[in-house]
N, C-alpha and C. Protein backbone atom coordinates (compact mmCIF):
# COMPACT_ATOMS: atom_id res chain seq x y z
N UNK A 1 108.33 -8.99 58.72
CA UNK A 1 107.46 -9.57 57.71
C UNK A 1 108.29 -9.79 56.45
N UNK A 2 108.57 -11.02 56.27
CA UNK A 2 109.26 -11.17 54.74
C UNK A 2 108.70 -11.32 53.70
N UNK A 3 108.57 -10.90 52.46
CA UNK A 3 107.86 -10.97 51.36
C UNK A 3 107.57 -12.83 50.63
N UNK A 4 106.44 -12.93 50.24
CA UNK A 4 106.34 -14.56 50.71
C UNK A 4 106.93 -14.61 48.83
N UNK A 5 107.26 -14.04 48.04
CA UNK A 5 108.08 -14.19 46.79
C UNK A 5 109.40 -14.26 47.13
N UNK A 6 109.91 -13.38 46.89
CA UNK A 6 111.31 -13.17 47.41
C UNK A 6 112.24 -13.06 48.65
N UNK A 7 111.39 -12.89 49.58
CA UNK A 7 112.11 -13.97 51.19
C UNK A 7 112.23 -12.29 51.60
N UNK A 8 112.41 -10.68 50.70
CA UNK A 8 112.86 -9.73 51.31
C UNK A 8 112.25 -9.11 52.31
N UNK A 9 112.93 -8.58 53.53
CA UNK A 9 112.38 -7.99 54.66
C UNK A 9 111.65 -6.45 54.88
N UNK A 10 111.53 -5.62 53.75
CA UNK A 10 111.13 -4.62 53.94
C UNK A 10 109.85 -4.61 52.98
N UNK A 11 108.69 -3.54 53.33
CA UNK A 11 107.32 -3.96 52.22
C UNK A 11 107.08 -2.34 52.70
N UNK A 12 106.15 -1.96 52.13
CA UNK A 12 104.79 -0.75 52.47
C UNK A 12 103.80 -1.18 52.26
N UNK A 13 102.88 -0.70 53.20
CA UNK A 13 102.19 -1.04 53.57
C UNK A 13 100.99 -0.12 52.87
N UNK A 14 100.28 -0.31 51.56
CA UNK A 14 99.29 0.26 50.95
C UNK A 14 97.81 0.15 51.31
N UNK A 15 97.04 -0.49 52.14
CA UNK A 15 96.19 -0.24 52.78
C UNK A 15 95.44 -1.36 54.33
N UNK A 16 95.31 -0.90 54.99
CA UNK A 16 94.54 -1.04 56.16
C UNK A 16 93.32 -1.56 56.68
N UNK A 17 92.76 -2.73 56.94
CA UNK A 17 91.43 -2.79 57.36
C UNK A 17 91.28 -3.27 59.10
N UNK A 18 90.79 -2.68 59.71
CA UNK A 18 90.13 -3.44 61.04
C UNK A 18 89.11 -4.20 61.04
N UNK A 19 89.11 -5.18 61.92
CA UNK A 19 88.03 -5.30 62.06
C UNK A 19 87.96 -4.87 63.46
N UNK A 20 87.39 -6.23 64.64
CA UNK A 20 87.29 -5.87 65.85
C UNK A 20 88.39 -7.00 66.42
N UNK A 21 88.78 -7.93 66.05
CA UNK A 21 90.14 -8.52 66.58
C UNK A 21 91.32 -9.01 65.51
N UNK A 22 91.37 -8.33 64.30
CA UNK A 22 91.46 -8.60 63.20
C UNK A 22 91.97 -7.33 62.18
N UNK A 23 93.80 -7.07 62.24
CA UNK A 23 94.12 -6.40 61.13
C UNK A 23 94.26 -6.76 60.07
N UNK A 24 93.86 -6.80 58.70
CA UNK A 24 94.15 -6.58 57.41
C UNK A 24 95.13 -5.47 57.26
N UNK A 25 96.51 -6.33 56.27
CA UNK A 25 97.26 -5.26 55.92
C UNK A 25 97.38 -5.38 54.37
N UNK A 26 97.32 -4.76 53.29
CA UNK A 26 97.71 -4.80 51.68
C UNK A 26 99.06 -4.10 51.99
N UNK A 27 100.35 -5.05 51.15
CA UNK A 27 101.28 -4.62 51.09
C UNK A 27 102.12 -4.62 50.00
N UNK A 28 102.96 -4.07 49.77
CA UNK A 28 103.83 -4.37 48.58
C UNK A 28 105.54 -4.10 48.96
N UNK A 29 105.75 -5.54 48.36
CA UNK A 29 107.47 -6.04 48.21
C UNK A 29 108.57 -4.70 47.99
N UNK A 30 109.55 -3.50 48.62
CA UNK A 30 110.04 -2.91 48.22
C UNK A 30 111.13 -3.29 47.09
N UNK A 31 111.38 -4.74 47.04
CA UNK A 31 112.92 -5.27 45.85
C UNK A 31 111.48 -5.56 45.31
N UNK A 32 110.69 -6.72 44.89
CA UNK A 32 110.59 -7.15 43.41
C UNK A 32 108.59 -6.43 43.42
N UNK A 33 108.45 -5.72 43.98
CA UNK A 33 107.19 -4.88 43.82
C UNK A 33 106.15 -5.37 43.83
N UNK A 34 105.72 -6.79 44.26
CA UNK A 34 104.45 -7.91 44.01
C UNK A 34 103.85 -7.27 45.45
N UNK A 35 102.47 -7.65 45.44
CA UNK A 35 101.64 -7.55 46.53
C UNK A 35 101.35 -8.63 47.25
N UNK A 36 101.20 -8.41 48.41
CA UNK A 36 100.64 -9.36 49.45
C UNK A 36 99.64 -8.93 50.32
N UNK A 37 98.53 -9.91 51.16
CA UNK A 37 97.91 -9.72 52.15
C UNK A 37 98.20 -10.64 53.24
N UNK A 38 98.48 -9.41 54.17
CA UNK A 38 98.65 -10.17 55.98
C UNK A 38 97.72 -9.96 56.78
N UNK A 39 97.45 -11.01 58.12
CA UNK A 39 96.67 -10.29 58.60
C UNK A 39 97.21 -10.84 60.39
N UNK A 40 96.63 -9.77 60.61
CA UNK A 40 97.40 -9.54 62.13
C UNK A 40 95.88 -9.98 63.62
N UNK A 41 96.43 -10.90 64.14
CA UNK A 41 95.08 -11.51 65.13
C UNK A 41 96.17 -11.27 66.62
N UNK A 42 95.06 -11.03 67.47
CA UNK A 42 95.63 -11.19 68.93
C UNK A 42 95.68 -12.84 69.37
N UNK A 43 96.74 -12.77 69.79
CA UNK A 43 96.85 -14.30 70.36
C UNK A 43 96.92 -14.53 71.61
N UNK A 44 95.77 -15.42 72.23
CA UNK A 44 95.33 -15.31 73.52
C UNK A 44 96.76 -16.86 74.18
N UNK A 45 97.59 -16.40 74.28
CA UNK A 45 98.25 -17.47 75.14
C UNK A 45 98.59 -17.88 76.54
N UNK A 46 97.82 -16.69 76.81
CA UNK A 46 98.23 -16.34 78.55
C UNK A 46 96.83 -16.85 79.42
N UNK A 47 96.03 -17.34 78.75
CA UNK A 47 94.50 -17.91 79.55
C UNK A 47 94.96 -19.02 79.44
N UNK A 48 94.67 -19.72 80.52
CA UNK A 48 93.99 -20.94 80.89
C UNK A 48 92.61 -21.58 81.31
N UNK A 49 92.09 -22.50 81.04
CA UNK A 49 91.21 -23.07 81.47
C UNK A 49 91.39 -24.45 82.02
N UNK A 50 90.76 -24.26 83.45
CA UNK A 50 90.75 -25.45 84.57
C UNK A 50 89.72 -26.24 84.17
N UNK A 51 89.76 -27.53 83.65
CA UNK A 51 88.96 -27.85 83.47
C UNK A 51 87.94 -28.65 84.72
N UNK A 52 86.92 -29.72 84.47
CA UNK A 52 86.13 -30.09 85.60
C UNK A 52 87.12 -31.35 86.41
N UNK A 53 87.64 -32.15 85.45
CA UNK A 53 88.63 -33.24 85.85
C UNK A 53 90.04 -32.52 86.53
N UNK A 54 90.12 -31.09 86.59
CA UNK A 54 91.36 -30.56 86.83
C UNK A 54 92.67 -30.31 85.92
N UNK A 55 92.79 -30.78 85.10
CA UNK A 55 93.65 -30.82 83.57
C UNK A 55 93.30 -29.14 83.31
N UNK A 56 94.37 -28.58 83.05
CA UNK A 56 94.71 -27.00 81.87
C UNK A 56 94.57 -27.63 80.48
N UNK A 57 93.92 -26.45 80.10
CA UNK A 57 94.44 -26.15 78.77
C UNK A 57 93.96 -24.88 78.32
N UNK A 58 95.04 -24.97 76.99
CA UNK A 58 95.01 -22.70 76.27
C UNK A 58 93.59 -22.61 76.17
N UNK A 59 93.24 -21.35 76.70
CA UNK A 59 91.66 -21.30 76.25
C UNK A 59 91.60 -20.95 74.41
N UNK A 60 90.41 -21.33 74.19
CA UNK A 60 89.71 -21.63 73.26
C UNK A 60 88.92 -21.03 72.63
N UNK A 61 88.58 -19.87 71.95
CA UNK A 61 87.40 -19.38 72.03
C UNK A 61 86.17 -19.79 70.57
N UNK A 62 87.12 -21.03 69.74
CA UNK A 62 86.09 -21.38 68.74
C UNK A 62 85.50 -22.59 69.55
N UNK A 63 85.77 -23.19 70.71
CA UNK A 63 85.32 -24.20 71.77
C UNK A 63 83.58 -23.85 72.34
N UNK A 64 84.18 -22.45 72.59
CA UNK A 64 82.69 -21.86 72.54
C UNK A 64 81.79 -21.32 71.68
N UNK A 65 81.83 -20.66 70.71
CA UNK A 65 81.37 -20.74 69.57
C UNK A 65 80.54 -22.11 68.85
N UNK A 66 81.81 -23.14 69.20
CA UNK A 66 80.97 -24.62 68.61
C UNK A 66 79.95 -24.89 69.52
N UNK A 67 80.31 -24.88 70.86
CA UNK A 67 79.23 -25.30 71.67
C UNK A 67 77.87 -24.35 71.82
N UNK A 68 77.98 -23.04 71.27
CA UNK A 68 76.92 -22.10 70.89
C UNK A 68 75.93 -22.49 69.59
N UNK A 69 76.94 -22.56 69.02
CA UNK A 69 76.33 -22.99 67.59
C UNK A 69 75.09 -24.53 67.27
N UNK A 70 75.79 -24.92 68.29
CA UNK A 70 75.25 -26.78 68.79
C UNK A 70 74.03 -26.39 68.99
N UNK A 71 74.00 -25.52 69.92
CA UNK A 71 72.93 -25.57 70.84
C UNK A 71 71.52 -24.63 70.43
N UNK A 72 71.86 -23.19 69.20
CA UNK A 72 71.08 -22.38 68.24
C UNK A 72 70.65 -23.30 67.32
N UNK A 73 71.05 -24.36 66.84
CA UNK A 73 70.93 -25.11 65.44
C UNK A 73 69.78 -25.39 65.82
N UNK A 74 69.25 -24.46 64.45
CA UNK A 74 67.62 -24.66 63.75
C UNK A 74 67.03 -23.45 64.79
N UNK A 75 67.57 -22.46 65.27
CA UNK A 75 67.08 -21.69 65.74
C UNK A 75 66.96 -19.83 65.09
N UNK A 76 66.41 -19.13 65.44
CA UNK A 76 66.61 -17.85 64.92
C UNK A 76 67.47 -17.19 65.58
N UNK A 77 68.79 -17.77 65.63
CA UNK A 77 70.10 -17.13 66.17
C UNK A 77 70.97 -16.80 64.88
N UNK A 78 71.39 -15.81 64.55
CA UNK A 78 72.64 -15.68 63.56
C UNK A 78 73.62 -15.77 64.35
N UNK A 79 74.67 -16.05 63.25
CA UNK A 79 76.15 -16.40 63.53
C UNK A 79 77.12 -15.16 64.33
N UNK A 80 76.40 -13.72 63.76
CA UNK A 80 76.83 -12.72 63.96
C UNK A 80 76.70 -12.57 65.69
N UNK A 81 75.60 -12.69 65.92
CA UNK A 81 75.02 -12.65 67.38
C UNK A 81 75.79 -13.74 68.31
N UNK A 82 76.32 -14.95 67.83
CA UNK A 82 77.66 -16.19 68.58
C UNK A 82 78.37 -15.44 68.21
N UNK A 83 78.88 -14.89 67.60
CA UNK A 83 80.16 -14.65 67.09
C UNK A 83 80.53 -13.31 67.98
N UNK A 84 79.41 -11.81 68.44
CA UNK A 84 79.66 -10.90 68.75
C UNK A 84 79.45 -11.44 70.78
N UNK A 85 78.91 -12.45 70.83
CA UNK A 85 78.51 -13.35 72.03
C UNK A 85 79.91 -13.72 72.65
N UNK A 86 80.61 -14.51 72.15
CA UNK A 86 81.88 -14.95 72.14
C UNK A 86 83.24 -14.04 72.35
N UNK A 87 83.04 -12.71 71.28
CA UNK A 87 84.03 -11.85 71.71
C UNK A 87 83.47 -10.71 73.22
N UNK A 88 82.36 -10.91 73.23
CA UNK A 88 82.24 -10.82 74.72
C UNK A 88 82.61 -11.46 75.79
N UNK A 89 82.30 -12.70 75.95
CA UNK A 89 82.89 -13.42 76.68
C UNK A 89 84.80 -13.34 76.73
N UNK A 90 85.02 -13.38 75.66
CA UNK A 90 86.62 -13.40 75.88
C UNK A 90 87.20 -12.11 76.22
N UNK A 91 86.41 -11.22 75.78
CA UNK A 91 87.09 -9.67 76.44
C UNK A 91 86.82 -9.66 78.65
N UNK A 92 85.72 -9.98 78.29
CA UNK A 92 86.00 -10.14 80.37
C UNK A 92 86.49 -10.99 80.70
N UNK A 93 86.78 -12.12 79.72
CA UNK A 93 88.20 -12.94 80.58
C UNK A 93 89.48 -12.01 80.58
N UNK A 94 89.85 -11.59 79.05
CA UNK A 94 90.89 -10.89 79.43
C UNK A 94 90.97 -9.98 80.27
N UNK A 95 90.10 -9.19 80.43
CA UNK A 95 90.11 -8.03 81.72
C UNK A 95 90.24 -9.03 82.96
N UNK A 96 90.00 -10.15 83.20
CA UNK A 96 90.07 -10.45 84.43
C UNK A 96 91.36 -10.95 84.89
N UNK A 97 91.80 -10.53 86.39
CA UNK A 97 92.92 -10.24 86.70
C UNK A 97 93.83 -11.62 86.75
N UNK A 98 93.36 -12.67 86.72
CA UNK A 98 94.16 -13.98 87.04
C UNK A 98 94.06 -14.61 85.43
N UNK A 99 94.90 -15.25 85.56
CA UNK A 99 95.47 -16.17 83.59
C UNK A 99 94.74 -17.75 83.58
N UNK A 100 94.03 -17.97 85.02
CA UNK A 100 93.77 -19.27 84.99
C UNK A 100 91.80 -18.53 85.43
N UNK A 101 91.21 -19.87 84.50
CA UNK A 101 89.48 -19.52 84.47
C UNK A 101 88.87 -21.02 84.82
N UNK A 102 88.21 -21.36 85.30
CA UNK A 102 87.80 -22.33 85.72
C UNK A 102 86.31 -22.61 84.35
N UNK A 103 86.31 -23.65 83.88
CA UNK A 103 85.50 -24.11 82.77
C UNK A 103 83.96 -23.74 83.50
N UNK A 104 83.91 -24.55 84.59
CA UNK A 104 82.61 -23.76 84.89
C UNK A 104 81.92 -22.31 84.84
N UNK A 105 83.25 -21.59 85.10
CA UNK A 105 82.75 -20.04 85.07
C UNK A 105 82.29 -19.74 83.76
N UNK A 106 83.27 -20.07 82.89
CA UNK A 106 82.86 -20.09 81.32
C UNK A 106 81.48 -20.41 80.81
N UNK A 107 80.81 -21.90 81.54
CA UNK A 107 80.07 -22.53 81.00
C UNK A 107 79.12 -21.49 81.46
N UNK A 108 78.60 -21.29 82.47
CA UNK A 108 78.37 -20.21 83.24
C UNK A 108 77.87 -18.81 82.56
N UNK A 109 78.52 -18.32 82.21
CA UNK A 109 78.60 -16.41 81.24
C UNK A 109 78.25 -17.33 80.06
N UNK A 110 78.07 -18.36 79.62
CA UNK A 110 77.62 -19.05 78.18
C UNK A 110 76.16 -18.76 78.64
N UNK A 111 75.90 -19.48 79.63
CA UNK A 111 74.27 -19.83 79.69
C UNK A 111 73.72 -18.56 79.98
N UNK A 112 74.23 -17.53 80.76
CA UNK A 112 73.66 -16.38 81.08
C UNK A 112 73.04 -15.60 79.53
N UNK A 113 74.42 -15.41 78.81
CA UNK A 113 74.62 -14.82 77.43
C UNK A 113 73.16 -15.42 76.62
N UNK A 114 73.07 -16.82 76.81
CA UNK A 114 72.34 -17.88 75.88
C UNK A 114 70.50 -17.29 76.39
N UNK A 115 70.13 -17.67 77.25
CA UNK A 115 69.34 -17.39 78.29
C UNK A 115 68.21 -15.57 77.66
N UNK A 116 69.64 -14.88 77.57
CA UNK A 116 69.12 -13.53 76.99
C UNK A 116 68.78 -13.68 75.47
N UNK A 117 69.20 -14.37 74.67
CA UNK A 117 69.28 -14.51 73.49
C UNK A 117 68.40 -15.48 72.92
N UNK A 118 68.37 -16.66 73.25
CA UNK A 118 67.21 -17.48 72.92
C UNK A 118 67.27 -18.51 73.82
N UNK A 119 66.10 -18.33 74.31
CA UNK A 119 65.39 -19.14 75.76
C UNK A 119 65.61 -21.10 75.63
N UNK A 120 65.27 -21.43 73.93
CA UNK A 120 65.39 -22.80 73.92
C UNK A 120 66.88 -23.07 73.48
N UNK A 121 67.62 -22.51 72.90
CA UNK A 121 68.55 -22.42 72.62
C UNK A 121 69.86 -22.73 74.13
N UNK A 122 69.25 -21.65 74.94
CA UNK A 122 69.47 -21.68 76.52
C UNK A 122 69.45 -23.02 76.95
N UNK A 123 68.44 -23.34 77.00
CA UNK A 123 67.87 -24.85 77.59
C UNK A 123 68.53 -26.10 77.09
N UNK A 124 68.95 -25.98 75.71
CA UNK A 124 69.80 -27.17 74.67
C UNK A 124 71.17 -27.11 75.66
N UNK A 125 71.70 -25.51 76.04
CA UNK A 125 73.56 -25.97 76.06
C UNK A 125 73.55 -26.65 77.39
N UNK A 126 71.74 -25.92 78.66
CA UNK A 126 72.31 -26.01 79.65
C UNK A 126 71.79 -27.68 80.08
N UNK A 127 71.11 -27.65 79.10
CA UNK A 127 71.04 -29.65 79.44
C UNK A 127 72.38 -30.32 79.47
N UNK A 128 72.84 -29.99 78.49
CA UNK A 128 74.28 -30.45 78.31
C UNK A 128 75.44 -30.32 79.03
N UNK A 129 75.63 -28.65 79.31
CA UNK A 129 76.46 -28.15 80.40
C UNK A 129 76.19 -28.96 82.12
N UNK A 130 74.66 -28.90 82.12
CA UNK A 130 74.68 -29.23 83.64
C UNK A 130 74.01 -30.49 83.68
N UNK A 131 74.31 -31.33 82.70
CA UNK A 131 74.34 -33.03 82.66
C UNK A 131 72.83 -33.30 83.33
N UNK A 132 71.69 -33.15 82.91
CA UNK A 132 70.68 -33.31 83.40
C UNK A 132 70.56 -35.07 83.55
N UNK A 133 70.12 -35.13 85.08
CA UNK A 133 69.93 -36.51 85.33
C UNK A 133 68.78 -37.47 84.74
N UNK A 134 67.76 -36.78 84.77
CA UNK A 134 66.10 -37.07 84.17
C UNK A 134 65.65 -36.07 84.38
N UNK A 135 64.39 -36.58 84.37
CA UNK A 135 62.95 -35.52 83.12
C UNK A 135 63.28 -34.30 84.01
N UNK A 136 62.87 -34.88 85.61
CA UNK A 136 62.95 -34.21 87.06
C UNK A 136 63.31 -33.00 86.68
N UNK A 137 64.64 -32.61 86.78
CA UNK A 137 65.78 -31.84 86.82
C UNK A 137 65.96 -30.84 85.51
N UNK A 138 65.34 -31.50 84.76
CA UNK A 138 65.07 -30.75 83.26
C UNK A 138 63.92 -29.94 83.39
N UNK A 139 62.91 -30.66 84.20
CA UNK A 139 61.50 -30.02 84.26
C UNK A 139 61.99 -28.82 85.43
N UNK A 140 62.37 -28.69 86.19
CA UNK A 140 62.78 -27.84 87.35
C UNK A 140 63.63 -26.60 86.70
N UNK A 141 64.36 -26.77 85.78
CA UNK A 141 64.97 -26.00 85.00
C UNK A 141 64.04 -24.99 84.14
N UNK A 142 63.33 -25.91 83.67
CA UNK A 142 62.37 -25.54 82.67
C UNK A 142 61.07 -24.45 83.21
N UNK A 143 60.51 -24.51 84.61
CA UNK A 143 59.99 -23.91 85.59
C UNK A 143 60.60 -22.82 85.62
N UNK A 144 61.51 -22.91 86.29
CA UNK A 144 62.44 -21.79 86.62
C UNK A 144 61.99 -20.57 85.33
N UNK A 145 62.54 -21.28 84.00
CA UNK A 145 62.90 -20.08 83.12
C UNK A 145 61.80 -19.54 83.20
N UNK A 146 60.48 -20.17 82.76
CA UNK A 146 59.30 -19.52 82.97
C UNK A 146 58.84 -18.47 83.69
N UNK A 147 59.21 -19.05 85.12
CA UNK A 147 59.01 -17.95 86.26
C UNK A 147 59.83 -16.76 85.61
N UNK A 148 60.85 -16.90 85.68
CA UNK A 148 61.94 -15.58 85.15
C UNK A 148 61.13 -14.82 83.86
N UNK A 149 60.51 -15.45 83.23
CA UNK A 149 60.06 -14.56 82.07
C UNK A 149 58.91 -14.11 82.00
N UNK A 150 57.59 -14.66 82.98
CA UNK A 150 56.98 -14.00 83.61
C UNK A 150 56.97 -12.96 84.67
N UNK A 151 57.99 -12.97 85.33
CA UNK A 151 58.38 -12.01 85.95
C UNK A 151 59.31 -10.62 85.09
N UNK A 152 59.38 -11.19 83.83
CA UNK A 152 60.32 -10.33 83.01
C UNK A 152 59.06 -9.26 82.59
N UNK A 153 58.13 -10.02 82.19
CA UNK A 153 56.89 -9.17 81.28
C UNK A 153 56.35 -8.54 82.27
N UNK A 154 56.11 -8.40 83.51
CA UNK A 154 55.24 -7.99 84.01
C UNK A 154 56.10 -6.42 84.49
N UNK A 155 57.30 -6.33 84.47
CA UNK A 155 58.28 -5.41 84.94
C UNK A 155 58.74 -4.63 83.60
N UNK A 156 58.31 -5.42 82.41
CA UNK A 156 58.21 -4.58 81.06
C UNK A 156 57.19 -3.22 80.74
């Protein structure tokens, strides 16, 4: 870490913050004594995502977030709840044993995640995700959840 004043390589490190993927460090310059803040993120470079056309690319995880966010707008979802949504999702990718993820699976643990969290919210990504043809296919969807949440209350 070089001091972003004086280019020098040594600092101390005067205080500490975590978050949950996210070090904060307060430091100070040992030659000319000025302070700085760094901050230290894990960098996911070892995922891939397959996409539907077959094309890679680095996974993403503000990709999902946006497409969360799309789909809550105007809803009683906080940001906190995508945001703690998201680092879920990316922690069982990383636990999972292969570097390559297929976009569907993703889209997939989105709608599940979505589904628990807010039902119309659910219904916005998975119109989108699963390219609804007409009303048909939307309405069949739309059935479904129902059933599921009548069957949810009655087991409550």
């Amino acid at each position: 870490m070089r001091c972003p004043y004086c280019k020098y390589t040594e600092s101390k490190v005067l205080e500490t913050r975590e978050t949950e993927n996210t070090t904060r460090r307060r430091r100070e310059c040992l030659k000319c004594g000025k302070r700085y803040t760094t901050y230290e993120e894990i960098e996911l470079t070892n995922i891939f995502v397959i996409k539907k056309n077959g094309s890679k690319e680095a996974f993403d995880k503000e990709k999902i977030l946006d497409g969360m966010m799309r789909a809550c707008e105007k809803r009683p979802v906080t940001l906190e709840q995508l945001k703690k949504t998201t680092e879920e999702i990316e922690t069982k990718l990383l636990n999972h044993k292969k570097n390559e993820v297929k976009s569907t699976h993703i889209g997939e643990m989105v709608m599940r995640r979505l589904k628990k969290i807010d039902n119309i919210a659910y219904l916005r990504f998975a119109s989108v995700y699963r390219d609804f043809e007409d009303l048909s296919s939307f309405h069949d969807e739309l059935k479904q959840l129902v059933n599921e949440n009548k069957e949810n209350a009655l087991t409550e």
